[in-house]
Protein backbone atom coordinates (compact mmCIF):
# COMPACT_ATOMS: atom_id res chain seq x y z
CA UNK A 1 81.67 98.52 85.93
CA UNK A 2 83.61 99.23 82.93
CA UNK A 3 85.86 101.60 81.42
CA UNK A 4 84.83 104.18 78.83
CA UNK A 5 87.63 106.24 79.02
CA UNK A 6 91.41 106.90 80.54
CA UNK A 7 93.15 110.08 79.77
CA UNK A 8 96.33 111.17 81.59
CA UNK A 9 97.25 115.07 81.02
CA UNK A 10 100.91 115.93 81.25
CA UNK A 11 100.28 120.04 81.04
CA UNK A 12 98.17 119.29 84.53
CA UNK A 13 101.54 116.87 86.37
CA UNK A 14 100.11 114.06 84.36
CA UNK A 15 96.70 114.44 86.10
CA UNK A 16 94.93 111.44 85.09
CA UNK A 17 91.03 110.72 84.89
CA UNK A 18 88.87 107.61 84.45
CA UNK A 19 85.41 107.49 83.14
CA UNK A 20 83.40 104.09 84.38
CA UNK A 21 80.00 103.06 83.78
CA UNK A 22 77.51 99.99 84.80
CA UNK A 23 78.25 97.46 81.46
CA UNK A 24 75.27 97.58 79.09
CA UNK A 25 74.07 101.22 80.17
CA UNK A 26 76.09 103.79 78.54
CA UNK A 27 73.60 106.57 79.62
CA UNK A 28 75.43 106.18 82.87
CA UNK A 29 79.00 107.34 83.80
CA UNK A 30 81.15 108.32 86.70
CA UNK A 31 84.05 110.02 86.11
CA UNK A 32 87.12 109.23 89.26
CA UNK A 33 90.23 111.72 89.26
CA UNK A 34 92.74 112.73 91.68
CA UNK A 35 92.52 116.36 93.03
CA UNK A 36 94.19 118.16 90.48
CA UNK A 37 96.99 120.58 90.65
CA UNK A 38 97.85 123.51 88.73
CA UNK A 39 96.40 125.30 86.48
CA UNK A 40 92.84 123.72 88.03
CA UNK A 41 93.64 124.52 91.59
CA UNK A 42 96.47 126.05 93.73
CA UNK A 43 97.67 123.77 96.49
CA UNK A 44 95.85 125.65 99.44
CA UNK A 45 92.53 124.93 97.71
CA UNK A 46 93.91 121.32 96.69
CA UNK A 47 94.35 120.61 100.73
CA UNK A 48 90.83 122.27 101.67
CA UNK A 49 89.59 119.78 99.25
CA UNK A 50 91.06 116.43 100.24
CA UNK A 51 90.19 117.84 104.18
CA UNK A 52 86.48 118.13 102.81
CA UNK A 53 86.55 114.97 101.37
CA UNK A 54 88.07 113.36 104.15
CA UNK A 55 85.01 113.95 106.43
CA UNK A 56 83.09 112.98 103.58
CA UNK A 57 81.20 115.88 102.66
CA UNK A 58 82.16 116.21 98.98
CA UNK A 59 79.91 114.38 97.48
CA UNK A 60 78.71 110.85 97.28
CA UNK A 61 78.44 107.64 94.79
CA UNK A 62 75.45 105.64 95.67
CA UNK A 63 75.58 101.90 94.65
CA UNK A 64 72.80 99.28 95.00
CA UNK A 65 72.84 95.57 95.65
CA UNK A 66 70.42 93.10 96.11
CA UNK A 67 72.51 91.79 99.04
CA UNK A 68 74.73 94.04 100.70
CA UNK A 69 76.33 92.01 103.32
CA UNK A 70 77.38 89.24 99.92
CA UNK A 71 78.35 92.28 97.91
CA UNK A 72 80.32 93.50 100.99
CA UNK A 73 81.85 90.24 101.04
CA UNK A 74 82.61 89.87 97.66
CA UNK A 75 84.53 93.55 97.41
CA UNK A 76 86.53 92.81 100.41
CA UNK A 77 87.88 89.72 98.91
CA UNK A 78 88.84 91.52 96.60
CA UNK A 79 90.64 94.13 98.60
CA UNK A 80 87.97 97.05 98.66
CA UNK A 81 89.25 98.75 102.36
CA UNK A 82 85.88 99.52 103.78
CA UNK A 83 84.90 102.40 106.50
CA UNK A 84 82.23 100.89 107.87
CA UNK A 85 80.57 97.43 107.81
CA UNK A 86 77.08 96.63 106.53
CA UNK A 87 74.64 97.95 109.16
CA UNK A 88 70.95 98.13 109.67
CA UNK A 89 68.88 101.56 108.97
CA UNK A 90 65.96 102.35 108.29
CA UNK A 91 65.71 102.25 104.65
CA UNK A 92 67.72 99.22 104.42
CA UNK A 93 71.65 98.00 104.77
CA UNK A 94 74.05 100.58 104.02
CA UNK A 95 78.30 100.23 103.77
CA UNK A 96 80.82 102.67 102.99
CA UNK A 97 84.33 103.12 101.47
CA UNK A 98 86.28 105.02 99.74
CA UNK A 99 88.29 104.88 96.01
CA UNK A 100 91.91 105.25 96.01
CA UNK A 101 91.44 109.25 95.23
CA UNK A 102 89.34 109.47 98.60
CA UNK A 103 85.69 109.79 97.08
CA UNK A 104 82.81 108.49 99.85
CA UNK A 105 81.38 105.25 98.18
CA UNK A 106 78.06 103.87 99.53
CA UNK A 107 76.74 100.75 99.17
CA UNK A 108 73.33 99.93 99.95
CA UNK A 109 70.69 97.29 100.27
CA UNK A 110 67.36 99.63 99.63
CA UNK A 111 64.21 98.58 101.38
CA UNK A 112 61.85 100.64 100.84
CA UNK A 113 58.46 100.67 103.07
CA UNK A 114 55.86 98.43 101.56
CA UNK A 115 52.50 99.98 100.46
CA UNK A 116 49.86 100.97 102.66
């Protein structure tokens, strides 16, 4: 990945955002923030939000790899802190984490069915 953009706003407690994209295809971006406080949202709805995420139901980068279990590696050595460990399912080998704001990361070795 690299960066496209990095803005911090002081009128929002110096909220600040990063925009990230696979290098080469600038039709594709992901845009990582911390929950944001006031004005965006008051603290009660800040919490429910960071609870929601924590149980990972607020959404969900999907990342490929050829080789999950290497690219699993490779992040840990690197200090990724992973939820779970590479694992078998059905439509291939699938890891999770999380980025220091608490978004659910996947990371996943597709394998789709062959062709009948």
């Amino acid at each position: 990945m690299e960066v496209r953009a990095e803005v911090t706003l002081p009128e929002m407690d110096d909220c600040r955002g990063l925009t990230v994209g696979p290098a080469g295809q600038e039709d594709v971006s992901i845009v990582l923030m911390a929950i944001p406080g006031a004005p965006v949202m008051d603290e009660e709805t800040a919490e429910q939000v960071r609870g929601v995420m924590a149980k990972g139901f607020a959404g969900t980068v999907f990342l490929t790899t050829d080789d999950c279990r290497a690219s699993y590696e490779e992040l840990l050595a690197r200090g990724v802190e992973f939820s779970e460990a590479p694992e078998e399912r059905p439509y291939g080998i699938d890891s999770g984490f999380r980025d220091p704001s608490g978004n659910s990361i996947r990371l996943t070795e597709v394998r789709l069915p062959a062709e009948v």
